[in-house]
Protein backbone atom coordinates (compact mmCIF):
# COMPACT_ATOMS: atom_id res chain seq x y z
CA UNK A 1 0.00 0.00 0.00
CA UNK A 2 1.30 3.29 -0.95
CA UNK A 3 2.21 5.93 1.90
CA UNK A 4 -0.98 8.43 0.54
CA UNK A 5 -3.47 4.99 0.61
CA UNK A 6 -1.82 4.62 4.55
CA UNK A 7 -1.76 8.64 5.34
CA UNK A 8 -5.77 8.53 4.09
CA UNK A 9 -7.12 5.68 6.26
CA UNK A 10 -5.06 7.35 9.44
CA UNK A 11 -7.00 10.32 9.00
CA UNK A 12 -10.41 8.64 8.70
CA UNK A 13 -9.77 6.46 11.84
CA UNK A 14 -9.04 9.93 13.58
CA UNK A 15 -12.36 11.50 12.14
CA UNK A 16 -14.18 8.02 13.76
CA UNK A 17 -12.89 8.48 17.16
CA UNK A 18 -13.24 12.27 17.17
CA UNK A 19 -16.67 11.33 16.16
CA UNK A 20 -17.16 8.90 18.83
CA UNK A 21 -15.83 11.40 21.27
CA UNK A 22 -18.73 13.98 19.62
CA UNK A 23 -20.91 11.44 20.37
CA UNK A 24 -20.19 10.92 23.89
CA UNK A 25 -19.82 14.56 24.83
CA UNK A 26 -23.38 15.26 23.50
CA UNK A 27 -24.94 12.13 25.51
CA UNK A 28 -22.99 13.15 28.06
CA UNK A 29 -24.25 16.76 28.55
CA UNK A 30 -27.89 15.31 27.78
CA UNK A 31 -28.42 16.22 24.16
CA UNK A 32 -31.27 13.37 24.16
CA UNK A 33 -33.31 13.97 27.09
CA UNK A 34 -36.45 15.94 26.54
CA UNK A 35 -36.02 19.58 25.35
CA UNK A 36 -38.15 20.04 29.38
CA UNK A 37 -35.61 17.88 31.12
CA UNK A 38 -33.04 20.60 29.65
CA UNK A 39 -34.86 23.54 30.39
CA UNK A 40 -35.14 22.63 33.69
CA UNK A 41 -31.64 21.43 34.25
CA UNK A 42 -30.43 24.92 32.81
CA UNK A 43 -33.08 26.28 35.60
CA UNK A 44 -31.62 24.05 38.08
CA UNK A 45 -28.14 25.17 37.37
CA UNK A 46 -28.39 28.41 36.80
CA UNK A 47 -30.77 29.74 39.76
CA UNK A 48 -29.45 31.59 42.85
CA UNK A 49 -31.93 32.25 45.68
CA UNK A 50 -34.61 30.55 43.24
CA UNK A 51 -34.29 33.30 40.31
CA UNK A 52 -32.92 32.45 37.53
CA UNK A 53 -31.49 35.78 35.36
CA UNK A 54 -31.39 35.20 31.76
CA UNK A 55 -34.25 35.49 28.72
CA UNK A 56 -35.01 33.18 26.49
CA UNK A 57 -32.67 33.25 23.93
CA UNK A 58 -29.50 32.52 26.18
CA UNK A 59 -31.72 29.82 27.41
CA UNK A 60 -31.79 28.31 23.43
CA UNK A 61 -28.56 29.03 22.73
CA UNK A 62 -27.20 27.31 26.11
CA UNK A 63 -29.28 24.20 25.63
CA UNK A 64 -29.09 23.73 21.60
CA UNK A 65 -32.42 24.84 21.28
CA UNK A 66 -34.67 27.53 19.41
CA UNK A 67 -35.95 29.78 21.26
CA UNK A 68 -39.43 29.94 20.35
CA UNK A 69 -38.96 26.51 21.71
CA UNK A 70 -37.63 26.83 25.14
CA UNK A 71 -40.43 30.06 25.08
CA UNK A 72 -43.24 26.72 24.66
CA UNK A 73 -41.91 25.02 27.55
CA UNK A 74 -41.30 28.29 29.73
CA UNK A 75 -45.21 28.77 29.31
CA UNK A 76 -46.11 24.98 29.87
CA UNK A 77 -44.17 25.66 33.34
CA UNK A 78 -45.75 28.98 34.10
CA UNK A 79 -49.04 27.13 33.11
CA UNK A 80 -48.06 24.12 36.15
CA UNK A 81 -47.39 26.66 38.65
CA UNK A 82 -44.03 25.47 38.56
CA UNK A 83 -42.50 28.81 37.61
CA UNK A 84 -43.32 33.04 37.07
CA UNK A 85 -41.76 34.90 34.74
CA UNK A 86 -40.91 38.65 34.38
CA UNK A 87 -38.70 39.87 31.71
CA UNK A 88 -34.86 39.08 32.03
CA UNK A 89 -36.15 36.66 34.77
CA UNK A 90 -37.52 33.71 35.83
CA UNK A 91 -38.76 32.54 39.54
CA UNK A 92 -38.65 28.94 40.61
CA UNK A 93 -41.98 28.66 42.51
CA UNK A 94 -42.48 24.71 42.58
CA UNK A 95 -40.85 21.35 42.40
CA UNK A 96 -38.51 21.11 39.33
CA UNK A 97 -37.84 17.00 39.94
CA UNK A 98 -37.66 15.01 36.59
């Protein structure tokens, strides 16, 4: 086998395990749970005293959503009880277990 046939198939077994690491990182940081489980782990993480500062936008961007989105499940919460919002803010009021 020639050295460009050898050079070729090192750099596609690199691209699989950098894929494989892609892979991981994403299931790792919960790229497959719900789009809700990740709203509420962003509200989770990012709440001091129970407020949460941030609009809805940051909120897509942080979680790999859209934002009209994460603005569906913001009002599905609101809707439980579960949360208020205000502009630039958001109030933990209830249980956010999942």
């Amino acid at each position: 086998m020639n050295e460009a046939k050898i050079a070729r198939i090192r750099q596609i077994n690199q691209q699989i395990h950098g894929d494989e690491k892609s892979l991981e990182i994403l299931v790792r940081n919960g790229a497959f749970k719900s789009l809700k489980e990740r709203v509420m782990k962003f509200l989770l993480s990012n709440a001091k005293n129970g407020v949460v500062q941030s609009i809805q936008e940051n909120i897509a961007n942080h979680i790999g959503s859209a934002r009209e989105a994460v603005a569906k499940v913001l009002k599905e919460l609101k809707e439980e009880g579960i949360i208020a919002t205000k502009r630039g803010e958001i109030v933990i009021k209830g249980d956010l277990d999942f």
